[in-house]
PDB file of N, CA and C in Angstrom:
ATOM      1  N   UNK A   1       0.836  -1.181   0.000  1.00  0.00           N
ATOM      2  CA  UNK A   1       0.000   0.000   0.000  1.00  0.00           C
ATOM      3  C   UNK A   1       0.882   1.244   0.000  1.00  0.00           C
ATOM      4  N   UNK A   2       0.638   2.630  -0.303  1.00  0.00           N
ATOM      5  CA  UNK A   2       0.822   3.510  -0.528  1.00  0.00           C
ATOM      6  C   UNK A   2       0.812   4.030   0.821  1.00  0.00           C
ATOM      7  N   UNK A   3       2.050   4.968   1.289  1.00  0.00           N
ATOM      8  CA  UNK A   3       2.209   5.822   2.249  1.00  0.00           C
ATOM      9  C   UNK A   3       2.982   7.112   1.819  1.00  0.00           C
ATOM     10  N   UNK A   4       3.132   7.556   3.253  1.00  0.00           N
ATOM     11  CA  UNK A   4       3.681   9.279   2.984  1.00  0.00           C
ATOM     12  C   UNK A   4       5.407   8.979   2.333  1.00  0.00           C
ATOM     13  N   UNK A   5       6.169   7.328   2.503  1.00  0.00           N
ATOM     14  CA  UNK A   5       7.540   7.461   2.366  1.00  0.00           C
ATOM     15  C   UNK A   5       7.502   7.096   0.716  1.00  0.00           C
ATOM     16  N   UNK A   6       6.252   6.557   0.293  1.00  0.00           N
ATOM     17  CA  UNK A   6       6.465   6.115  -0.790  1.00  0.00           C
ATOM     18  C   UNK A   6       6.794   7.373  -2.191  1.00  0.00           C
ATOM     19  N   UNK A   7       7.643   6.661  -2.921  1.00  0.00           N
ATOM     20  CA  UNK A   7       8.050   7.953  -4.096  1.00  0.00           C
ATOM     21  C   UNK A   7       6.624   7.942  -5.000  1.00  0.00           C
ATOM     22  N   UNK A   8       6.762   9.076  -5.647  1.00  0.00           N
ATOM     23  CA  UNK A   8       5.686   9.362  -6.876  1.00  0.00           C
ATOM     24  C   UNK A   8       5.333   7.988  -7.436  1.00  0.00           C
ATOM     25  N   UNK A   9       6.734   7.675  -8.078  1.00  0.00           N
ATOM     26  CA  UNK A   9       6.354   6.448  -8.880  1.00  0.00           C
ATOM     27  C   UNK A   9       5.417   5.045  -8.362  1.00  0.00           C
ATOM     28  N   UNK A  10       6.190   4.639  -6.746  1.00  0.00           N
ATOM     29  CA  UNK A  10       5.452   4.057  -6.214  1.00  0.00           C
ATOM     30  C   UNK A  10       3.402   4.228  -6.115  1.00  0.00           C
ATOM     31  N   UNK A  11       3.313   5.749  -5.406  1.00  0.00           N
ATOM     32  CA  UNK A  11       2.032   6.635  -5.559  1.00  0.00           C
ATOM     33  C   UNK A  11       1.082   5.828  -6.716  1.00  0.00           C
ATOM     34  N   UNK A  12       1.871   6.433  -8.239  1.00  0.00           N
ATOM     35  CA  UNK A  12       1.218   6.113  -9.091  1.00  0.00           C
ATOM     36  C   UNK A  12       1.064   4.609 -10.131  1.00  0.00           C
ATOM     37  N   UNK A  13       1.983   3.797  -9.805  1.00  0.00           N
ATOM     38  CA  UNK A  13       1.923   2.713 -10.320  1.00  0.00           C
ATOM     39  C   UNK A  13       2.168   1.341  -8.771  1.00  0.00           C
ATOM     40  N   UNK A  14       0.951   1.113  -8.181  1.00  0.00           N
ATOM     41  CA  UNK A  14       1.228   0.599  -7.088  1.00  0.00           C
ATOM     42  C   UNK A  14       1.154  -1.114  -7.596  1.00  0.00           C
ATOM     43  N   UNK A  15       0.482  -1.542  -8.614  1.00  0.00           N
ATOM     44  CA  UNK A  15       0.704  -2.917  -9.121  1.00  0.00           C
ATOM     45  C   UNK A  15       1.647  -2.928  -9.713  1.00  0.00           C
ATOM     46  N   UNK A  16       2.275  -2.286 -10.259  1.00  0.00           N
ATOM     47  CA  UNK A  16       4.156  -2.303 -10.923  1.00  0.00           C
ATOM     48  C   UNK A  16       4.736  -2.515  -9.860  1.00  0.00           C
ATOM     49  N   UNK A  17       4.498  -1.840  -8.721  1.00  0.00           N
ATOM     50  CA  UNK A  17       5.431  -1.507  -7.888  1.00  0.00           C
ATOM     51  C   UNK A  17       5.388  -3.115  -6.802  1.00  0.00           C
ATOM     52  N   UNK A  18       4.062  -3.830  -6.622  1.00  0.00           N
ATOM     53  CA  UNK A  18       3.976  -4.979  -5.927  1.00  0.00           C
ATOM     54  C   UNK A  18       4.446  -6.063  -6.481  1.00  0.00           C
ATOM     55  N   UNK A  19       4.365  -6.056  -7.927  1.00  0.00           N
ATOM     56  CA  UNK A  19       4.918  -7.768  -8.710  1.00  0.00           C
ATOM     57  C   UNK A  19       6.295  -7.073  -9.017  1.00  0.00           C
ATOM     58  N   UNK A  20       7.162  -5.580  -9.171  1.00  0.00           N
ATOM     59  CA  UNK A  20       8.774  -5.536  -8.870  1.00  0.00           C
ATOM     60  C   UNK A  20       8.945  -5.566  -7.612  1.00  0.00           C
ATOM     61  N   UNK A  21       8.565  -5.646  -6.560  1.00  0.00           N
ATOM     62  CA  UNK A  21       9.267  -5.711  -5.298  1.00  0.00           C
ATOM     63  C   UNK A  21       9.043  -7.451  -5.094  1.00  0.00           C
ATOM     64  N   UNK A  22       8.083  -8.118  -5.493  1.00  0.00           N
ATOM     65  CA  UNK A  22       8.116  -9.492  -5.628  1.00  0.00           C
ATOM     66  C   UNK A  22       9.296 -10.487  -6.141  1.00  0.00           C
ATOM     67  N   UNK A  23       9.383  -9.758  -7.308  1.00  0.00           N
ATOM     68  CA  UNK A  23      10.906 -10.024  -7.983  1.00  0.00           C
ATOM     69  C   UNK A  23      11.893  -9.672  -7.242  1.00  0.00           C
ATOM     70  N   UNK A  24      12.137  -8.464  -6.395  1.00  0.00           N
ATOM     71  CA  UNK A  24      13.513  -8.229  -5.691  1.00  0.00           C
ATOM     72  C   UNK A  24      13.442  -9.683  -4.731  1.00  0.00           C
ATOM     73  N   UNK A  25      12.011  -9.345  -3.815  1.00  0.00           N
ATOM     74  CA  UNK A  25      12.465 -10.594  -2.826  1.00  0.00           C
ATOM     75  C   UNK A  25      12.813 -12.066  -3.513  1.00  0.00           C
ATOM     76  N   UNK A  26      12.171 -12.403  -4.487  1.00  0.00           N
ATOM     77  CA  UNK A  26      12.637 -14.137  -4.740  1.00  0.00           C
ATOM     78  C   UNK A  26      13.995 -13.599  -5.541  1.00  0.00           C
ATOM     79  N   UNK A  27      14.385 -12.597  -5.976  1.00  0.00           N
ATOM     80  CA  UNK A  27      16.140 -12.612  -6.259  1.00  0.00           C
ATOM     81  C   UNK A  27      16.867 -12.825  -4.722  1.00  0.00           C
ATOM     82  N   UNK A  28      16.260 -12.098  -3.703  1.00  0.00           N
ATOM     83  CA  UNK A  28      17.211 -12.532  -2.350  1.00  0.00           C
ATOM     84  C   UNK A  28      17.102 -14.012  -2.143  1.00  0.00           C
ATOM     85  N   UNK A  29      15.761 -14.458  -1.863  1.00  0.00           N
ATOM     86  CA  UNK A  29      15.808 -16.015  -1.768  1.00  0.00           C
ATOM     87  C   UNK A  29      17.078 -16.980  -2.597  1.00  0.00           C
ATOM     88  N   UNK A  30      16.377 -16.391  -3.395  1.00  0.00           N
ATOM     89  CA  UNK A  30      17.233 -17.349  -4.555  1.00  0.00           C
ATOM     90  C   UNK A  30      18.910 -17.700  -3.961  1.00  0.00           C
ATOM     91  N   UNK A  31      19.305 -16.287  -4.118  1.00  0.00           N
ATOM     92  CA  UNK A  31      20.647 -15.835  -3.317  1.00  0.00           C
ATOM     93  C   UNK A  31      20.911 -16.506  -1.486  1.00  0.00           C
ATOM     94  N   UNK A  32      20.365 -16.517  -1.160  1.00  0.00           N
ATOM     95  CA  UNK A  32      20.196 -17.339   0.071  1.00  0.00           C
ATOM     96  C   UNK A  32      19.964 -18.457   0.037  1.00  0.00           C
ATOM     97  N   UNK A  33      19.032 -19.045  -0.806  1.00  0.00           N
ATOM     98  CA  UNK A  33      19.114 -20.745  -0.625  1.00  0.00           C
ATOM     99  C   UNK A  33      20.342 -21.180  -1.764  1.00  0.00           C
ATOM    100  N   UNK A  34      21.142 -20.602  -2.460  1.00  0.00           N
ATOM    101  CA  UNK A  34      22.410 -20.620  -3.201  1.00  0.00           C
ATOM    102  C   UNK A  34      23.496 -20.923  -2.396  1.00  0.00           C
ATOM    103  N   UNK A  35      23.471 -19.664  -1.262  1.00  0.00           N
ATOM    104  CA  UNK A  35      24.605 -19.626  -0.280  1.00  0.00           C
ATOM    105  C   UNK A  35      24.098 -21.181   0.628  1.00  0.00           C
ATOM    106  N   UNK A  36      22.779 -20.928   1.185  1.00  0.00           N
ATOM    107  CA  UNK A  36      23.299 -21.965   2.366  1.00  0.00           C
ATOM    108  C   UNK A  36      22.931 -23.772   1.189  1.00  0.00           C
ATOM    109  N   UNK A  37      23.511 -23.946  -0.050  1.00  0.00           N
ATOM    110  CA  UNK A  37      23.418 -24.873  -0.574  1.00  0.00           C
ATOM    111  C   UNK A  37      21.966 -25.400  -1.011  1.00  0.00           C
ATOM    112  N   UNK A  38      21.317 -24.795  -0.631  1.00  0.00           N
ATOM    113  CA  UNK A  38      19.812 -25.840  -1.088  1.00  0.00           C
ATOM    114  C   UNK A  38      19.704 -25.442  -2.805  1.00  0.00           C
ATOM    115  N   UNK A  39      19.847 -24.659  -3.250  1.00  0.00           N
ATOM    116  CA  UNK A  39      19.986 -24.729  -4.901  1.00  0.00           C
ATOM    117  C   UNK A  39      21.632 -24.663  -5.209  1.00  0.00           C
ATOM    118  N   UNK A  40      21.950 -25.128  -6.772  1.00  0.00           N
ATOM    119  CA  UNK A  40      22.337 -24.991  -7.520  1.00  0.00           C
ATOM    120  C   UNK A  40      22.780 -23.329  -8.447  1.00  0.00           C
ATOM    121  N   UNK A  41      23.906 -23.564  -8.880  1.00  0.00           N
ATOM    122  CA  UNK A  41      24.479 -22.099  -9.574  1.00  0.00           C
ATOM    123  C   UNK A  41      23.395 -22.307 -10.461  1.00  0.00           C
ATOM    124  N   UNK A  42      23.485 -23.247 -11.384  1.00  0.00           N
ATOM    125  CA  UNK A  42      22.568 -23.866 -12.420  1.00  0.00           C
ATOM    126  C   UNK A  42      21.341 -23.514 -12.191  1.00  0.00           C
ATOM    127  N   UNK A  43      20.688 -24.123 -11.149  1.00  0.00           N
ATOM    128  CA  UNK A  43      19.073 -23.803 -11.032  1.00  0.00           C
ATOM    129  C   UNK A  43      19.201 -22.312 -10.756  1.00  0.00           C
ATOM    130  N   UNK A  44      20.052 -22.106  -9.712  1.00  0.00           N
ATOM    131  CA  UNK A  44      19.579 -20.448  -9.662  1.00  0.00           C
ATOM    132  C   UNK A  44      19.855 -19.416 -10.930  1.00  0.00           C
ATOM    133  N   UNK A  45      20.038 -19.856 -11.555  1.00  0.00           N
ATOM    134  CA  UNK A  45      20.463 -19.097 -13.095  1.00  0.00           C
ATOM    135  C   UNK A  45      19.235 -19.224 -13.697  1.00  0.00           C
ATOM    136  N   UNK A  46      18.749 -20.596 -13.828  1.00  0.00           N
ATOM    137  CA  UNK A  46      17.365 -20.778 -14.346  1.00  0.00           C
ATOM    138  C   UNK A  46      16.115 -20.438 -13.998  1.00  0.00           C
ATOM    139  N   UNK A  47      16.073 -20.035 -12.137  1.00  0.00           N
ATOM    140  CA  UNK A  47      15.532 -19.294 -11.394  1.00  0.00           C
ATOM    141  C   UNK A  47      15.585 -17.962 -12.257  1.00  0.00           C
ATOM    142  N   UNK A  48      16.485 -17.430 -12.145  1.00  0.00           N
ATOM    143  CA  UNK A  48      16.864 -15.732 -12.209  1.00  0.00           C
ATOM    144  C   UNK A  48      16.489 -15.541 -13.768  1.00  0.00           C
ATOM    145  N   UNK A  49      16.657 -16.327 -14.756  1.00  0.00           N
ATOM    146  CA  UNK A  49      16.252 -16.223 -16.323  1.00  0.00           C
ATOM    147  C   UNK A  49      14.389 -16.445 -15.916  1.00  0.00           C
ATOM    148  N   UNK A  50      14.212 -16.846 -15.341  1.00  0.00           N
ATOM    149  CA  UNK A  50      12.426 -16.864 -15.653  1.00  0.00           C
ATOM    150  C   UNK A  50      12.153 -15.820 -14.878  1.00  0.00           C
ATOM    151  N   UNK A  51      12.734 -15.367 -13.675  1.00  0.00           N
ATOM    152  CA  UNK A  51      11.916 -13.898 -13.468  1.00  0.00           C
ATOM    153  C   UNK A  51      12.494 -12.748 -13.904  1.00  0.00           C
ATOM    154  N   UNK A  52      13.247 -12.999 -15.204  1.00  0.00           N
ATOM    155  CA  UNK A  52      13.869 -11.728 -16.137  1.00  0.00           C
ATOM    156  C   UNK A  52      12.751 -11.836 -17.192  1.00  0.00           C
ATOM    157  N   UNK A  53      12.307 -12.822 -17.441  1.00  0.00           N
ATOM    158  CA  UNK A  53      11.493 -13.123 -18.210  1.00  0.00           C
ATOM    159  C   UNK A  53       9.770 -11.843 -17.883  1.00  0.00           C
ATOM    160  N   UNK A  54       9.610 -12.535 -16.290  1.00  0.00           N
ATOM    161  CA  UNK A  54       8.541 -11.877 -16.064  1.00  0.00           C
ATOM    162  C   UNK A  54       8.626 -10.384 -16.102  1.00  0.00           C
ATOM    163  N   UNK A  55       9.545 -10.102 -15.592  1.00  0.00           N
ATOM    164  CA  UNK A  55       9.678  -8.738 -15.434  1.00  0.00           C
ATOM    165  C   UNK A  55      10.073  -7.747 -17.089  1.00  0.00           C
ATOM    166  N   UNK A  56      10.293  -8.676 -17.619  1.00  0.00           N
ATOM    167  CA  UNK A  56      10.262  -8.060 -19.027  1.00  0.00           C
ATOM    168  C   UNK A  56       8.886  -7.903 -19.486  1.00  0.00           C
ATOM    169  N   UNK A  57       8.029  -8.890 -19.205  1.00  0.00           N
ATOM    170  CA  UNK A  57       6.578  -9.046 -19.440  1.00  0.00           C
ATOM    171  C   UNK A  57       5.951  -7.662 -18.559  1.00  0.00           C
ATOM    172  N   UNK A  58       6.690  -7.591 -17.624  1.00  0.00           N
ATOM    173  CA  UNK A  58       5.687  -6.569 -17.039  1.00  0.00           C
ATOM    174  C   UNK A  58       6.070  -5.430 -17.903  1.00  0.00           C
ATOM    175  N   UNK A  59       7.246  -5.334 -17.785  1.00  0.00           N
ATOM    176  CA  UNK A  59       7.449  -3.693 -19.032  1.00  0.00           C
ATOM    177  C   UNK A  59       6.900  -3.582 -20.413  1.00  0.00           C
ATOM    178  N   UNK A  60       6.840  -4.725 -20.504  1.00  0.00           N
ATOM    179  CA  UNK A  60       5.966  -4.941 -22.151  1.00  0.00           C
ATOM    180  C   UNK A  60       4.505  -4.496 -22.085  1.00  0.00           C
ATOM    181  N   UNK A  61       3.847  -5.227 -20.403  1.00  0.00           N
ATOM    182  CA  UNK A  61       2.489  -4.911 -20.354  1.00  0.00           C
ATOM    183  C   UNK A  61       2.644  -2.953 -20.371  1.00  0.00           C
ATOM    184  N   UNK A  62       3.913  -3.114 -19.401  1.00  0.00           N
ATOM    185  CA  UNK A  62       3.191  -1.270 -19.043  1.00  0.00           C
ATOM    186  C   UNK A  62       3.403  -0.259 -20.129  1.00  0.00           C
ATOM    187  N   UNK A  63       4.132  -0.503 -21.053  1.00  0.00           N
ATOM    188  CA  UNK A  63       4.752   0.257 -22.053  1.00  0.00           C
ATOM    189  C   UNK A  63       3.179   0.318 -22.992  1.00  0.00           C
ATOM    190  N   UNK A  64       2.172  -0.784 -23.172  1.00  0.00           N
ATOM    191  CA  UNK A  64       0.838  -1.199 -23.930  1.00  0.00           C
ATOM    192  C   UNK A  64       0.156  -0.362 -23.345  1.00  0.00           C
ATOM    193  N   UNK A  65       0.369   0.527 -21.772  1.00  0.00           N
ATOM    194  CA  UNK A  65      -0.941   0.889 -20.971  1.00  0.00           C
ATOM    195  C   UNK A  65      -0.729   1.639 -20.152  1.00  0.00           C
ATOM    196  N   UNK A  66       0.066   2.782 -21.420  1.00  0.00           N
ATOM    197  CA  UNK A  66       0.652   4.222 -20.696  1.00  0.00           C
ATOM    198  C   UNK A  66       1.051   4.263 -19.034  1.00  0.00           C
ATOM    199  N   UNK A  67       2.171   3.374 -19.095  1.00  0.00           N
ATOM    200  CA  UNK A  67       3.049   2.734 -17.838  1.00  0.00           C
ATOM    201  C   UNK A  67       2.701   2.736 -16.481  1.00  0.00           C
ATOM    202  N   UNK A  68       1.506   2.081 -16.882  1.00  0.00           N
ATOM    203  CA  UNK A  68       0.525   0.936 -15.705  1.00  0.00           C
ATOM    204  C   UNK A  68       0.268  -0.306 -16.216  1.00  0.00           C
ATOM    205  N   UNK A  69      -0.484  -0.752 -15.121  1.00  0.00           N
ATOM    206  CA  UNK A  69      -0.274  -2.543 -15.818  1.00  0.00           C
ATOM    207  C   UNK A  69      -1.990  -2.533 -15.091  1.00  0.00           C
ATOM    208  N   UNK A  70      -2.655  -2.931 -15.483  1.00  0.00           N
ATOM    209  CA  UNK A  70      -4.097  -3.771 -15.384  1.00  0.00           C
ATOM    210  C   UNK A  70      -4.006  -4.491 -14.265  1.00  0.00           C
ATOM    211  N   UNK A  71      -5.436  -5.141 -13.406  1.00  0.00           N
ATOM    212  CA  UNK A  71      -5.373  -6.051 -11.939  1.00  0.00           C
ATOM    213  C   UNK A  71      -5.193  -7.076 -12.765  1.00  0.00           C
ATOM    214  N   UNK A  72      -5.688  -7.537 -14.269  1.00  0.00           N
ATOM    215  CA  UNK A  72      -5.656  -8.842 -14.732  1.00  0.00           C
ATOM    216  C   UNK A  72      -4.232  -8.740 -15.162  1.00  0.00           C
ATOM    217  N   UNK A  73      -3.517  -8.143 -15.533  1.00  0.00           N
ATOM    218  CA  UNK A  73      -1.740  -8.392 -16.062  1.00  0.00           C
ATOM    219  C   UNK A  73      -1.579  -8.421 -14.204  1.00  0.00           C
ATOM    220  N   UNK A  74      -1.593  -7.990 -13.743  1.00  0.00           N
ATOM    221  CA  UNK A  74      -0.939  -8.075 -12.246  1.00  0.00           C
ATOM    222  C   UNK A  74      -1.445  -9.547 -11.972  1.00  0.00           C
ATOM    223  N   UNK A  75      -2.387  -9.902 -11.945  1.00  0.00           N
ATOM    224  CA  UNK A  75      -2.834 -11.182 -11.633  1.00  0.00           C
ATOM    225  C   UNK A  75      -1.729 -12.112 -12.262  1.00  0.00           C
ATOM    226  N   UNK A  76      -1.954 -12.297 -13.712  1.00  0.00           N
ATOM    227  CA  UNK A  76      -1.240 -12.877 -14.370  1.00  0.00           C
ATOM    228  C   UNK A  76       0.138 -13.076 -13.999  1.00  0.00           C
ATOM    229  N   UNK A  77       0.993 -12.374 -13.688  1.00  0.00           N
ATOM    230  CA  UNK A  77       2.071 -11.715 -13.647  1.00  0.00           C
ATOM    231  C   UNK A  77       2.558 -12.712 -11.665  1.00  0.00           C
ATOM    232  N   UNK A  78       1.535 -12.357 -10.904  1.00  0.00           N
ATOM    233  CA  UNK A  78       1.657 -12.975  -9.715  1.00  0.00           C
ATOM    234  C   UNK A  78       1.584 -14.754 -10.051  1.00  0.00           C
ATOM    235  N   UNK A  79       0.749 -14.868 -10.518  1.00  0.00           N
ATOM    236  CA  UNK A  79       0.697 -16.620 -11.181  1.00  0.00           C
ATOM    237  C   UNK A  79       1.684 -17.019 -11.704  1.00  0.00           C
ATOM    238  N   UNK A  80       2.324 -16.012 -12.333  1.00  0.00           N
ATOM    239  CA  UNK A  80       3.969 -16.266 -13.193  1.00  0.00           C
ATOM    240  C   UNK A  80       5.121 -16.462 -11.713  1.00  0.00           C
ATOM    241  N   UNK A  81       5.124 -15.789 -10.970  1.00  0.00           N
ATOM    242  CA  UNK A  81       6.115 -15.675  -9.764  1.00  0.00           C
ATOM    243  C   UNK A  81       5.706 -16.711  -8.361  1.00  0.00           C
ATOM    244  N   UNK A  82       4.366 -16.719  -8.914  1.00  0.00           N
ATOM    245  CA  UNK A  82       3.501 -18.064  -7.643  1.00  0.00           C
ATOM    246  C   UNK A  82       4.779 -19.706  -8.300  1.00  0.00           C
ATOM    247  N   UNK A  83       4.836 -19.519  -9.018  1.00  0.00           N
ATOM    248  CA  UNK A  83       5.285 -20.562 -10.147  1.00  0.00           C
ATOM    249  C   UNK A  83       7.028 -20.860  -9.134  1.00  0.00           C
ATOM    250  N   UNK A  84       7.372 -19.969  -9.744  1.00  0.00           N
ATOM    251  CA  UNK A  84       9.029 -19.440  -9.795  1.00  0.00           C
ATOM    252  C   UNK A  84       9.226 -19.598  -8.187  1.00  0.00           C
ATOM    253  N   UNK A  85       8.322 -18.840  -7.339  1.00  0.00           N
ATOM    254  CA  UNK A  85       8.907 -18.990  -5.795  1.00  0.00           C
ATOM    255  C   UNK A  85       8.318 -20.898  -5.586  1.00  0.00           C
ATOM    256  N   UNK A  86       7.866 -21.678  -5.651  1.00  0.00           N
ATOM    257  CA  UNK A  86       7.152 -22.529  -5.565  1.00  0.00           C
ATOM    258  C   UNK A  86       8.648 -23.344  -5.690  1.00  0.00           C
ATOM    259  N   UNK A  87       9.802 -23.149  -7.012  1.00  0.00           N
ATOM    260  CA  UNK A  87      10.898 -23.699  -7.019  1.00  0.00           C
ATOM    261  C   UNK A  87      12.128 -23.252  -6.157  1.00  0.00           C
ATOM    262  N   UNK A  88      11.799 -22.080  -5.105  1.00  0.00           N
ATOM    263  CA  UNK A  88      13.033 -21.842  -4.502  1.00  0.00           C
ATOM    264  C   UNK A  88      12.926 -22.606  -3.101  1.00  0.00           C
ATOM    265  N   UNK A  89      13.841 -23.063  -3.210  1.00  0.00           N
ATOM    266  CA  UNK A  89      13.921 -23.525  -1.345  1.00  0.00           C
ATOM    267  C   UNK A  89      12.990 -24.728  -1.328  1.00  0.00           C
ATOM    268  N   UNK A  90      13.203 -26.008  -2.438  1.00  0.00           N
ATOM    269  CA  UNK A  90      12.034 -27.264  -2.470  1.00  0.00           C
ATOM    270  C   UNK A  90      13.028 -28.248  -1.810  1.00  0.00           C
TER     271      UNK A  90
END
């Protein structure tokens, strides 16, 4: 949600702003179950290529929709990362 610390951008694109901060956290995971061994360089590469993937998707959506994204691309977009965190830390 939106508060007084949040920047403009945050303000105005708050579903951009929830499925990229989604992506930051499963990049830390990723990075953490790397270090303490539970994945692979390998998997985590293959990790990190599918949510480059998504997050390209999201710029594709927002660039279509004068740089906002729709609840149904956000939906979508969360189903894509429901996916991806589902493989970190199995």
């Amino acid at each position: 949600m939106a508060n007084e610390k949040d920047s403009r951008w945050e303000r105005n694109h708050p579903r951009r702003e929830q499925v990229n901060n989604r992506l930051a956290n499963q990049n830390k995971r990723i990075h953490q179950e790397v270090k303490e061994g539970e994945l692979t360089h390998r998997q985590a590469a293959a990790l990190h290529h599918r949510d480059g993937q998504i997050r390209q998707e999201e710029r594709i959506m927002a660039s279509q929709n004068g740089g906002h994204i729709t609840r149904q691309e956000q939906r979508t977009l969360n189903h894509q990362e429901n996916a991806v965190s589902g493989q970190i830390g199995q």
